[in-house]
PDB file of N, CA and C in Angstrom:
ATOM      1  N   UNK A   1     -90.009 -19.254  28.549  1.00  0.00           N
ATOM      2  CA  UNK A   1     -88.796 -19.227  29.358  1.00  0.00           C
ATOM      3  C   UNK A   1     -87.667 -19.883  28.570  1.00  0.00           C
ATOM      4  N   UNK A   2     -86.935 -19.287  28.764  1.00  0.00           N
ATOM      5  CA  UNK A   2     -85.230 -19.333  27.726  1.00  0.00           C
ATOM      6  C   UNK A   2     -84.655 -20.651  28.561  1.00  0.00           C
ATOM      7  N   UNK A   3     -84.476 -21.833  28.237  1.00  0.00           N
ATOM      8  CA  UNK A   3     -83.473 -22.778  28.569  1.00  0.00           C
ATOM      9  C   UNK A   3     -82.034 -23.105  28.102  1.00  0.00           C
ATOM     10  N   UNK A   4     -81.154 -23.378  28.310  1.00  0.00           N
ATOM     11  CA  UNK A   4     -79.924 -24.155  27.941  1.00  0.00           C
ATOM     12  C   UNK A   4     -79.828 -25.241  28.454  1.00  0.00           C
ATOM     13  N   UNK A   5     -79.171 -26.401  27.535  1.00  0.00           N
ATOM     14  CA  UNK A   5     -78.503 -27.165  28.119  1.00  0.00           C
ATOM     15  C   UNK A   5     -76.542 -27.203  27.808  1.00  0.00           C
ATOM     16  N   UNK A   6     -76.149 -27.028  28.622  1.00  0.00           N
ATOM     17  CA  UNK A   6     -74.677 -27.079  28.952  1.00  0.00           C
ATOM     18  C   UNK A   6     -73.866 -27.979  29.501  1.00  0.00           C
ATOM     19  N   UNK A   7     -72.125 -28.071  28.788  1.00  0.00           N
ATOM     20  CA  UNK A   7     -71.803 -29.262  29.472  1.00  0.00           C
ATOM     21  C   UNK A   7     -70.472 -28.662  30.180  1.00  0.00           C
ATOM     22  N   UNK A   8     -70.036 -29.227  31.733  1.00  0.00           N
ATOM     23  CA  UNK A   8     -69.008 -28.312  32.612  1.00  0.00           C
ATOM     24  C   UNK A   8     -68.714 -29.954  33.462  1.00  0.00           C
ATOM     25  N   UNK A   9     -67.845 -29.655  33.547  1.00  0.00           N
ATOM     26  CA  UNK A   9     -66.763 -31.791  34.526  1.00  0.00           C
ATOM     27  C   UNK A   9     -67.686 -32.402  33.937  1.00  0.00           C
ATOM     28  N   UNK A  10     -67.626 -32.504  32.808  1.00  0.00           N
ATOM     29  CA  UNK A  10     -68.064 -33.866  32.208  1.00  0.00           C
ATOM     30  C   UNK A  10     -69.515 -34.466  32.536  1.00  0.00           C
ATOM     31  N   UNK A  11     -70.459 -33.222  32.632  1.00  0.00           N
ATOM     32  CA  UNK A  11     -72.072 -33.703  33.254  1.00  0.00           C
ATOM     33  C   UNK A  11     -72.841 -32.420  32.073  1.00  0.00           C
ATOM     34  N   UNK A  12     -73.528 -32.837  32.133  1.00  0.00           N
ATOM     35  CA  UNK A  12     -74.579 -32.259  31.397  1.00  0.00           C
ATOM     36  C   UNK A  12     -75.702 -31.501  31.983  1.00  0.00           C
ATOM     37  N   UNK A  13     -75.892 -30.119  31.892  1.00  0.00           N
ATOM     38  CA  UNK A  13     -76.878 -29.614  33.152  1.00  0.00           C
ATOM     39  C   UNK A  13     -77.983 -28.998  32.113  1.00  0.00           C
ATOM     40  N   UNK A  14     -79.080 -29.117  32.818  1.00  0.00           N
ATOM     41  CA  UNK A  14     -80.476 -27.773  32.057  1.00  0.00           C
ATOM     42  C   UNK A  14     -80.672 -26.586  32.894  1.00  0.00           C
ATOM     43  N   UNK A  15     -80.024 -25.636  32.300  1.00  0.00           N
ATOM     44  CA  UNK A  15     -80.417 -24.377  33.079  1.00  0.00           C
ATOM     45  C   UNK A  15     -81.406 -23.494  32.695  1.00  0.00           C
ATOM     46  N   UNK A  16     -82.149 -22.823  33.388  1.00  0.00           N
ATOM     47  CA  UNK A  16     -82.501 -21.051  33.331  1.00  0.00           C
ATOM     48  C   UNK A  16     -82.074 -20.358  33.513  1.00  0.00           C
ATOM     49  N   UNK A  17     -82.304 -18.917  32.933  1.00  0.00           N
ATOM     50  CA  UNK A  17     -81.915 -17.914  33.750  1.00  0.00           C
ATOM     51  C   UNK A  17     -82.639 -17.423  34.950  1.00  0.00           C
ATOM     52  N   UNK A  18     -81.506 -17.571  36.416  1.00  0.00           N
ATOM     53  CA  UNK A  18     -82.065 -17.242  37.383  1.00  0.00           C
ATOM     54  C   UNK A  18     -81.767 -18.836  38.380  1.00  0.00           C
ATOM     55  N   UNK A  19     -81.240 -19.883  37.400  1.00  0.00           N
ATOM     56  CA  UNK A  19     -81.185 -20.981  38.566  1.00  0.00           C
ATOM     57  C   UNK A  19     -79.584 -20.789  38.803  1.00  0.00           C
ATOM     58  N   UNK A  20     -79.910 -21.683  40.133  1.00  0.00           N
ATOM     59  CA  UNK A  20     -78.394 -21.584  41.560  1.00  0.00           C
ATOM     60  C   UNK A  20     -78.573 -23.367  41.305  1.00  0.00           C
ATOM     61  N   UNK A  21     -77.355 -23.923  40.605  1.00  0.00           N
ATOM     62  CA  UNK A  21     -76.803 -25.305  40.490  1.00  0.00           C
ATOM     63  C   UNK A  21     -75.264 -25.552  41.178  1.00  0.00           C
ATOM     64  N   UNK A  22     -75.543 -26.966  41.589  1.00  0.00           N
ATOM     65  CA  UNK A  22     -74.180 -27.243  42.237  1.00  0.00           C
ATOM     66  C   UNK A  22     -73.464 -27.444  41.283  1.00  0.00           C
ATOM     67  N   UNK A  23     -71.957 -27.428  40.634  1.00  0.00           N
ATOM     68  CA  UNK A  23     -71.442 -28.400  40.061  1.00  0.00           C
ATOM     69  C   UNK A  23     -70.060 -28.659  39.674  1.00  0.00           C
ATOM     70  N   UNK A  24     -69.165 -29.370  39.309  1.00  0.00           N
ATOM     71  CA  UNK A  24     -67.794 -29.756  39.866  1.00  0.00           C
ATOM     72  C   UNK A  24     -67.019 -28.483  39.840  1.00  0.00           C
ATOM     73  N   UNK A  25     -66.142 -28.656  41.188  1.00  0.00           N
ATOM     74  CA  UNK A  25     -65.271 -27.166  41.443  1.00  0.00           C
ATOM     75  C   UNK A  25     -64.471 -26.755  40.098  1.00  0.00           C
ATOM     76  N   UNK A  26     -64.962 -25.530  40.407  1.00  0.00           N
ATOM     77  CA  UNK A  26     -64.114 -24.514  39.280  1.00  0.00           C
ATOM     78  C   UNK A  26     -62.641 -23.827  39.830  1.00  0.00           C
ATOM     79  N   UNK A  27     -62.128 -23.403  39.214  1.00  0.00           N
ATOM     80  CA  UNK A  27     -60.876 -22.665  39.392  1.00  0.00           C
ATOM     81  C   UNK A  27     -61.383 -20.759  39.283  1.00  0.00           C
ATOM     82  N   UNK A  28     -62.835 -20.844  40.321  1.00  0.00           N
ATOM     83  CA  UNK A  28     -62.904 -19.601  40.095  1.00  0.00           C
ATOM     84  C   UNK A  28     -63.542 -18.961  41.861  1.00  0.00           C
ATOM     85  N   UNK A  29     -63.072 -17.867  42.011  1.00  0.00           N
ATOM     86  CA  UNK A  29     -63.170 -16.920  43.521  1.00  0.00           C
ATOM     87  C   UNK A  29     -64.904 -16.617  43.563  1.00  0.00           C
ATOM     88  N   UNK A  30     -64.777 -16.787  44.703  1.00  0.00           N
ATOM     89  CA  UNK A  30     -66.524 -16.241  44.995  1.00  0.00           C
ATOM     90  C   UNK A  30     -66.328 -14.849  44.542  1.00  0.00           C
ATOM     91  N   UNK A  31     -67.833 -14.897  43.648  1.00  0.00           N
ATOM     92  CA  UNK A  31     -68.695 -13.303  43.425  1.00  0.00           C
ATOM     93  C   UNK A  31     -67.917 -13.084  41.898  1.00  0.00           C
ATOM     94  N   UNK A  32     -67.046 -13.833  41.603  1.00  0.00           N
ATOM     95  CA  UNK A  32     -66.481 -14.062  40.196  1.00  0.00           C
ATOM     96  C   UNK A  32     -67.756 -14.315  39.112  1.00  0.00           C
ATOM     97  N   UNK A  33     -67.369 -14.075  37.286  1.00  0.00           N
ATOM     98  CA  UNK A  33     -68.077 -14.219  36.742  1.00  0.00           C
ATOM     99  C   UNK A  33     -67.307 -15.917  36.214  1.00  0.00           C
ATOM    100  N   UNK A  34     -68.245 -16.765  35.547  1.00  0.00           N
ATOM    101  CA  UNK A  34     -67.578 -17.101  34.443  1.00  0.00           C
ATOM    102  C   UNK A  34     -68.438 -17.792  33.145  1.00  0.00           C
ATOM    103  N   UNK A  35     -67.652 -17.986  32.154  1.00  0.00           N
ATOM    104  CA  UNK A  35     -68.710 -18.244  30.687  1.00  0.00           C
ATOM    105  C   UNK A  35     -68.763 -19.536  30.291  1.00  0.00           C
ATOM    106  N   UNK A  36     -69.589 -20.131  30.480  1.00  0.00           N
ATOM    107  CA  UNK A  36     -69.771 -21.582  29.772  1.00  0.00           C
ATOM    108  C   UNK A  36     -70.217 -21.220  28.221  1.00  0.00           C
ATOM    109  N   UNK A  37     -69.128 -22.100  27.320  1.00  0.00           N
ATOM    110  CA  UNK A  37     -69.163 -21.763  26.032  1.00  0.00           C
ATOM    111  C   UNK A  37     -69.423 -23.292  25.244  1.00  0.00           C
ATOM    112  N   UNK A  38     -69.642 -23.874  26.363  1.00  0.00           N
ATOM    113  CA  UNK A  38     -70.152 -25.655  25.750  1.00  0.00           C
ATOM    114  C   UNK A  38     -71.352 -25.650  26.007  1.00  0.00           C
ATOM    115  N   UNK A  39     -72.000 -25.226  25.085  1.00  0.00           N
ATOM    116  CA  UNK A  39     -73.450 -25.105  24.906  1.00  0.00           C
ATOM    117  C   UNK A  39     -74.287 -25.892  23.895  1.00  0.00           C
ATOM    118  N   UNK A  40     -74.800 -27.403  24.290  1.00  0.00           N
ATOM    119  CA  UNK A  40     -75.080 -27.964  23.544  1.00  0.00           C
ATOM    120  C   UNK A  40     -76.672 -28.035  22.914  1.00  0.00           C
ATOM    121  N   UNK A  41     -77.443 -26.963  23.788  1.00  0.00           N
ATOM    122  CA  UNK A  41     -78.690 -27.091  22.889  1.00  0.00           C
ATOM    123  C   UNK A  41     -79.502 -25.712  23.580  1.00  0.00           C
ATOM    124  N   UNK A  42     -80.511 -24.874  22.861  1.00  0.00           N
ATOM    125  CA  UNK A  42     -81.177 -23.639  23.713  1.00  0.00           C
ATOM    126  C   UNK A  42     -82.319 -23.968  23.356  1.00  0.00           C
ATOM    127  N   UNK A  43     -83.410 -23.391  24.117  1.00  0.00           N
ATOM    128  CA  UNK A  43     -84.806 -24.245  24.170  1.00  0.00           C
ATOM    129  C   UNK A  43     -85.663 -22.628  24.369  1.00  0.00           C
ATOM    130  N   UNK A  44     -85.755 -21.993  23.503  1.00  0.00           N
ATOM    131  CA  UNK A  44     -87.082 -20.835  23.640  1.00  0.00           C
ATOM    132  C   UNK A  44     -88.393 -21.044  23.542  1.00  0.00           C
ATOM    133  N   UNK A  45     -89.017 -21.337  24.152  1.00  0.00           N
ATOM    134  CA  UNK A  45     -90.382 -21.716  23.854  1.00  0.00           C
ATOM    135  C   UNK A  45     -90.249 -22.609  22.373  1.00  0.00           C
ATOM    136  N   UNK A  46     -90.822 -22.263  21.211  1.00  0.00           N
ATOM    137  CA  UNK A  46     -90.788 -23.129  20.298  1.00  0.00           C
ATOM    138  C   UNK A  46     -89.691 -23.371  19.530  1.00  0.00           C
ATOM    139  N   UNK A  47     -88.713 -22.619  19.529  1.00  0.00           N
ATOM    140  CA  UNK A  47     -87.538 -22.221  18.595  1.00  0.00           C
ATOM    141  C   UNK A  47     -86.760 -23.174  19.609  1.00  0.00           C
ATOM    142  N   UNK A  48     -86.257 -23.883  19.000  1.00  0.00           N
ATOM    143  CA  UNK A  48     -85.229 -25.134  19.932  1.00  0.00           C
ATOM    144  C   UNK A  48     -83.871 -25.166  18.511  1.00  0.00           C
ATOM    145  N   UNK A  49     -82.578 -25.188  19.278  1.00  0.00           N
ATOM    146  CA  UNK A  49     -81.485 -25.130  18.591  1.00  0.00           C
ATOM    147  C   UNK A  49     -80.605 -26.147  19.247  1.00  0.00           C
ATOM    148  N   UNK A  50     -80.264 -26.881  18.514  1.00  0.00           N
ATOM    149  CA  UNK A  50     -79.205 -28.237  18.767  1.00  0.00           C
ATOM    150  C   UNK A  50     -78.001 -27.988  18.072  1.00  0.00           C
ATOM    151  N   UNK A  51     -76.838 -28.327  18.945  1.00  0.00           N
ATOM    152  CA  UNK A  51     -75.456 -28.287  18.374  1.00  0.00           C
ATOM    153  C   UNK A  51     -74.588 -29.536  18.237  1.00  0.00           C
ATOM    154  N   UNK A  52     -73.855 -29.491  16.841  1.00  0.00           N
ATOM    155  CA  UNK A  52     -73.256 -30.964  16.647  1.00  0.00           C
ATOM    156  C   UNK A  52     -71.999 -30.912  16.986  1.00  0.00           C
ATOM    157  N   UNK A  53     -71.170 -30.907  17.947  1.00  0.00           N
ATOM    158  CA  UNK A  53     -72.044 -31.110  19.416  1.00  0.00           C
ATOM    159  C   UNK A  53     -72.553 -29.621  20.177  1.00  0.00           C
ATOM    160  N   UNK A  54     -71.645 -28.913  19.380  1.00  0.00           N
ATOM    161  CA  UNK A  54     -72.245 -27.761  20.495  1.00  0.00           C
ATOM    162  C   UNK A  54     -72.354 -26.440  19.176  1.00  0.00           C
ATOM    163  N   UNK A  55     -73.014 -25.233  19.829  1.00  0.00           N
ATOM    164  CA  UNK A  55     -73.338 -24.309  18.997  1.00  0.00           C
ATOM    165  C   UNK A  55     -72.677 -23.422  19.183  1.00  0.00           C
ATOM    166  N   UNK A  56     -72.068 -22.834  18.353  1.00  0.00           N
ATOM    167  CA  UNK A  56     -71.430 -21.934  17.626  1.00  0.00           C
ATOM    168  C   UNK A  56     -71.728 -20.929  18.445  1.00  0.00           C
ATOM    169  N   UNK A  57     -70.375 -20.255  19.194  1.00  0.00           N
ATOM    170  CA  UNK A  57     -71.227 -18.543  19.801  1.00  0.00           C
ATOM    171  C   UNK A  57     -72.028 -18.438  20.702  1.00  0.00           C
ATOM    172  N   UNK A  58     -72.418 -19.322  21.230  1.00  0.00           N
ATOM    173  CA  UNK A  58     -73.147 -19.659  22.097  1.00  0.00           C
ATOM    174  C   UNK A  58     -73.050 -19.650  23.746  1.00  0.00           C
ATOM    175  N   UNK A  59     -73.332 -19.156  24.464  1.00  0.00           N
ATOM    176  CA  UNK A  59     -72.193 -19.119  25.797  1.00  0.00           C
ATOM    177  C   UNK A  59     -73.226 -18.261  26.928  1.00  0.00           C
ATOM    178  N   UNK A  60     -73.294 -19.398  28.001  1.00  0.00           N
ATOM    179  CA  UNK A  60     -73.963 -19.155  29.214  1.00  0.00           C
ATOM    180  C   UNK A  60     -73.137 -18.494  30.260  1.00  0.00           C
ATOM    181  N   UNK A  61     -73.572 -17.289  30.721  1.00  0.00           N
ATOM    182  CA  UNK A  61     -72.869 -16.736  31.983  1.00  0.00           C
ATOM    183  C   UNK A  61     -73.348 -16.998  33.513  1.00  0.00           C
ATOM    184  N   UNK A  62     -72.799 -17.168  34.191  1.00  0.00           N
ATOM    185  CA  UNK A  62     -73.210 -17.478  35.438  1.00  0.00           C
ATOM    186  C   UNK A  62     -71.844 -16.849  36.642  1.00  0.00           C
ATOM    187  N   UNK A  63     -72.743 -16.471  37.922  1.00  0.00           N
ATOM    188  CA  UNK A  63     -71.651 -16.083  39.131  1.00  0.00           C
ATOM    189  C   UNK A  63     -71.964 -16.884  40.065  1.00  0.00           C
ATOM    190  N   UNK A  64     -70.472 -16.914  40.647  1.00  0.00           N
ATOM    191  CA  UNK A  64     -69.812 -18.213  41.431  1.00  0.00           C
ATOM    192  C   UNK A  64     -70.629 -17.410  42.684  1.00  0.00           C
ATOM    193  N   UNK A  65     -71.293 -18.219  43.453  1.00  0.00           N
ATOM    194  CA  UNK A  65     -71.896 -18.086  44.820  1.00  0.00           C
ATOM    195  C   UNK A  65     -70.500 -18.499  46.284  1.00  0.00           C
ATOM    196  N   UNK A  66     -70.467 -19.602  45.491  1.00  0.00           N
ATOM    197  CA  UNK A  66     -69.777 -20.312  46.694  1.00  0.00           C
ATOM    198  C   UNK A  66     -69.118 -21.490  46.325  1.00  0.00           C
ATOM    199  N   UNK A  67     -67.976 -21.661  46.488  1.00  0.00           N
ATOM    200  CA  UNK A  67     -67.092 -22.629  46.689  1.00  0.00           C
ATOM    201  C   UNK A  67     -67.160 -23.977  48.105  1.00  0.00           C
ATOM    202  N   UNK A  68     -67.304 -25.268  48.354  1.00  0.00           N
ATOM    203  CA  UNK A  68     -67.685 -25.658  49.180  1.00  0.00           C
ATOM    204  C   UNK A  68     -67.023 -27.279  49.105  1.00  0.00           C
ATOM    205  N   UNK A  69     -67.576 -28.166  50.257  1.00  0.00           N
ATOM    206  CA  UNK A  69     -67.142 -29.398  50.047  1.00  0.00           C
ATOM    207  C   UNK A  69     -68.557 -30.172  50.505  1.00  0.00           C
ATOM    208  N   UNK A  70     -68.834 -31.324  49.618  1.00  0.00           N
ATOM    209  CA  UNK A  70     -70.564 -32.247  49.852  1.00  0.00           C
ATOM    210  C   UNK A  70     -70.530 -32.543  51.462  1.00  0.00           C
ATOM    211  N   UNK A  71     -71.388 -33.215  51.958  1.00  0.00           N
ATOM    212  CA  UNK A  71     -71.181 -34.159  53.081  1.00  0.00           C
ATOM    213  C   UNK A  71     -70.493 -35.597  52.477  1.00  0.00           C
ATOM    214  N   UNK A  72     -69.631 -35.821  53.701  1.00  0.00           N
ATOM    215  CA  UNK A  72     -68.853 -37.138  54.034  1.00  0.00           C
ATOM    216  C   UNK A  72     -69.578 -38.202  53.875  1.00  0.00           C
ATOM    217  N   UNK A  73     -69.130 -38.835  52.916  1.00  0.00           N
ATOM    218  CA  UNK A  73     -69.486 -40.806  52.638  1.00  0.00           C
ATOM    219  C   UNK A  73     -67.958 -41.618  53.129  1.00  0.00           C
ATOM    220  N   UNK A  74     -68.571 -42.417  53.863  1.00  0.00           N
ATOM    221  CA  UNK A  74     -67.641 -43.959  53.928  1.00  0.00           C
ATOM    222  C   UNK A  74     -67.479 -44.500  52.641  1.00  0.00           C
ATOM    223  N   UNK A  75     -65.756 -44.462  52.568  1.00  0.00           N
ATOM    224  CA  UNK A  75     -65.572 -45.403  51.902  1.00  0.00           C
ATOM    225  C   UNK A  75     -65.162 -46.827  52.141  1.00  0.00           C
ATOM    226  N   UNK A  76     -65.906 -48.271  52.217  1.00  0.00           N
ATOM    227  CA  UNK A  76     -65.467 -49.700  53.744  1.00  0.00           C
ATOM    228  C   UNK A  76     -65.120 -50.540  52.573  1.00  0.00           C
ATOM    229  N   UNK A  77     -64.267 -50.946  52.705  1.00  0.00           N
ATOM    230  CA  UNK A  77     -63.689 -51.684  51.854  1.00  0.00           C
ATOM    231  C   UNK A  77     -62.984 -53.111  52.857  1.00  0.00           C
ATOM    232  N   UNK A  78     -63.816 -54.824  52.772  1.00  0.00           N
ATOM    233  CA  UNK A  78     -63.460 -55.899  53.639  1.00  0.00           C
ATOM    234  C   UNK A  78     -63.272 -57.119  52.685  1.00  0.00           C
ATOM    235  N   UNK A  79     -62.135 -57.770  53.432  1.00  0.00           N
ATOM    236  CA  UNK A  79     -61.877 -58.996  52.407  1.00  0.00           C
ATOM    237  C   UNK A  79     -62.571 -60.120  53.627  1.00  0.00           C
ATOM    238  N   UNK A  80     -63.705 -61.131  53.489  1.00  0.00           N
ATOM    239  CA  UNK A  80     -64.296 -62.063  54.626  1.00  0.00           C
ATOM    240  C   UNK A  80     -62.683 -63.241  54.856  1.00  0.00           C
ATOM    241  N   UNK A  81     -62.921 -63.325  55.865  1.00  0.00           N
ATOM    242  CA  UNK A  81     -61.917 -64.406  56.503  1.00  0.00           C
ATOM    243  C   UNK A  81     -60.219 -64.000  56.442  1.00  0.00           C
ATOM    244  N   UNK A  82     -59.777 -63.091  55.909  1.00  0.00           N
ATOM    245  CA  UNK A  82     -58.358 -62.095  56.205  1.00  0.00           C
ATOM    246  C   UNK A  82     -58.365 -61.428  56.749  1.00  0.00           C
ATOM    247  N   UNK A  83     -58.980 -60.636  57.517  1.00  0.00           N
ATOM    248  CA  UNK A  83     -58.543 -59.230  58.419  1.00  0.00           C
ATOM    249  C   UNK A  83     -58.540 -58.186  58.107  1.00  0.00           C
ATOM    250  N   UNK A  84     -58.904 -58.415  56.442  1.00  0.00           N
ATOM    251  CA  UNK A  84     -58.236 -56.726  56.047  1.00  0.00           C
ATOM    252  C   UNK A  84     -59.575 -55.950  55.578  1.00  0.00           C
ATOM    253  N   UNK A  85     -59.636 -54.634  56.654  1.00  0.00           N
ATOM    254  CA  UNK A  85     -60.585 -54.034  56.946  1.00  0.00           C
ATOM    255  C   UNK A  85     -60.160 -52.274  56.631  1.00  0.00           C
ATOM    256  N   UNK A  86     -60.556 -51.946  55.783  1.00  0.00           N
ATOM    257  CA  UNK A  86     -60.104 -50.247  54.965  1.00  0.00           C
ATOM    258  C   UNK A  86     -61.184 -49.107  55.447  1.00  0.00           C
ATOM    259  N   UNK A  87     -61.447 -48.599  55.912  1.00  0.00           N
ATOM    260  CA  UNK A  87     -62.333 -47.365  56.265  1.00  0.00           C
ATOM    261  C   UNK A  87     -61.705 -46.210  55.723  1.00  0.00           C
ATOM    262  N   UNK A  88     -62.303 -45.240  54.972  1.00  0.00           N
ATOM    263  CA  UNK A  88     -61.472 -44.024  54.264  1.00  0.00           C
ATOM    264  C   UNK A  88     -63.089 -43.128  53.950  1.00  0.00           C
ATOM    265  N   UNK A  89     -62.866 -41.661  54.131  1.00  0.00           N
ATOM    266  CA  UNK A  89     -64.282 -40.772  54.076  1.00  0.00           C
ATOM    267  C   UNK A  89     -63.437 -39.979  52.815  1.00  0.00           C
ATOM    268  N   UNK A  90     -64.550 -39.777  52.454  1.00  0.00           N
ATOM    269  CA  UNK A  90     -64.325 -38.712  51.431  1.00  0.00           C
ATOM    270  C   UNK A  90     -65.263 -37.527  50.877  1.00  0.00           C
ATOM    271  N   UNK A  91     -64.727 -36.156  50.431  1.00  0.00           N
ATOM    272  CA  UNK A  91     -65.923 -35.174  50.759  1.00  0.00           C
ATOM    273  C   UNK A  91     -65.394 -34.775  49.123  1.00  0.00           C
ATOM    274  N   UNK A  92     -66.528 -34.336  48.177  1.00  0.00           N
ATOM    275  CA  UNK A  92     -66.732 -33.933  47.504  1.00  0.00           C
ATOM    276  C   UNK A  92     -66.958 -32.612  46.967  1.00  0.00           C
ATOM    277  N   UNK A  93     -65.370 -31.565  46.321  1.00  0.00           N
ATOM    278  CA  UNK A  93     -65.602 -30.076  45.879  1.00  0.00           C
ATOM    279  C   UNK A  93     -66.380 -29.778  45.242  1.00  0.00           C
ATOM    280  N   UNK A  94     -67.333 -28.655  45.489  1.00  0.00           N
ATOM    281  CA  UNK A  94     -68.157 -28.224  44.502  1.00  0.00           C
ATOM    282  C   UNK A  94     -68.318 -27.049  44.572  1.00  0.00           C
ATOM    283  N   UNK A  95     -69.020 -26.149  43.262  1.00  0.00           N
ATOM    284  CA  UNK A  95     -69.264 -24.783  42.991  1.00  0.00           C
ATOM    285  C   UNK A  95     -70.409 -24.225  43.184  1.00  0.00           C
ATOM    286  N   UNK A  96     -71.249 -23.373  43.958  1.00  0.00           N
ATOM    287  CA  UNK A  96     -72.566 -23.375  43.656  1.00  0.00           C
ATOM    288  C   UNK A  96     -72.297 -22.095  42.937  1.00  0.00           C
ATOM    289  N   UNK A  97     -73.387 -21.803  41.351  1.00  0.00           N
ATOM    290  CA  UNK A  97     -73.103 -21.000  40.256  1.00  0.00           C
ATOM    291  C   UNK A  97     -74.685 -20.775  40.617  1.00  0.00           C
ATOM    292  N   UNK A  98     -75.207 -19.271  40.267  1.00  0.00           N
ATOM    293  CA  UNK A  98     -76.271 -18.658  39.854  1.00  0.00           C
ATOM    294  C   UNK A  98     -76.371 -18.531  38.516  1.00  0.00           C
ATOM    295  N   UNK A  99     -77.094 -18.737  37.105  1.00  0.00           N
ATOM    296  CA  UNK A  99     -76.820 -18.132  35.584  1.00  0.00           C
ATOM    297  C   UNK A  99     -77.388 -17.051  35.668  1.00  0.00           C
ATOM    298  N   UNK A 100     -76.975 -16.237  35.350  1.00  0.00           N
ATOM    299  CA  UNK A 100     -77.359 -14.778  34.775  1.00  0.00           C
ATOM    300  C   UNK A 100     -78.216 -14.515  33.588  1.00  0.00           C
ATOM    301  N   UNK A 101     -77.163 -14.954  32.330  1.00  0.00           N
ATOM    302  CA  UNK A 101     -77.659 -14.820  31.083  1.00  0.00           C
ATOM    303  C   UNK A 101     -77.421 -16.399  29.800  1.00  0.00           C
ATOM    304  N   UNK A 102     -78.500 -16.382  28.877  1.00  0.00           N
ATOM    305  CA  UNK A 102     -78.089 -17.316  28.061  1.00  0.00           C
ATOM    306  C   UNK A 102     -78.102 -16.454  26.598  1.00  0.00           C
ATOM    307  N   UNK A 103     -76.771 -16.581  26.158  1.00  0.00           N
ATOM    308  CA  UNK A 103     -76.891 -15.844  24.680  1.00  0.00           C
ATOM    309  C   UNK A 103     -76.493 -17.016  23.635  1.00  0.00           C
ATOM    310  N   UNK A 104     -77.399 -16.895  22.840  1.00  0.00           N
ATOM    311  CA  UNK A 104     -77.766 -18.063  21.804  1.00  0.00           C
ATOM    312  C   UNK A 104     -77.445 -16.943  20.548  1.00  0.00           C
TER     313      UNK A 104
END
């Protein structure tokens, strides 16, 4: 089985072809294609290829599923013995991507 590892908002993911990953919103429409070309390492069974930092030509395709927002975390922010008491939620954009293909 054909692996990549790829880098997209500043995280580092291991894909297949055929996996559905969350990961930071894109500037792209559901059912859209798009090409990850920061491709820092491909993993074929024994044949493994590393890029300094990334490889040449190299470029993972994947389609945008869905555009979305995480579930809500508190953000509580208290100073003891002043009063001052901050409550603020915040929800987190994200992309869910299917990969298609990895061309090494």
């Amino acid at each position: 089985m054909k692996h990549a590892i790829i880098m997209t908002g500043g995280k580092q993911y291991r894909v297949a072809e055929g996996d559905e990953i969350f990961i930071e919103k894109l500037d792209a429409e559901v059912s859209e294609d798009v090409v990850f070309d920061q491709v820092l390492a491909v993993i074929d069974g024994e044949a493994v290829k590393f890029g300094k930092p990334v490889i040449e030509g190299a470029t993972v395709t994947a389609h945008v599923e869905k555009n979305g927002k995480s579930a809500k975390i508190r953000v509580y922010k208290m100073k003891p013995k002043k009063g001052y008491r901050r409550t603020q939620g915040h929800r987190q954009p994200y992309t869910k991507v299917q990969i298609k293909t990895i061309n090494a």
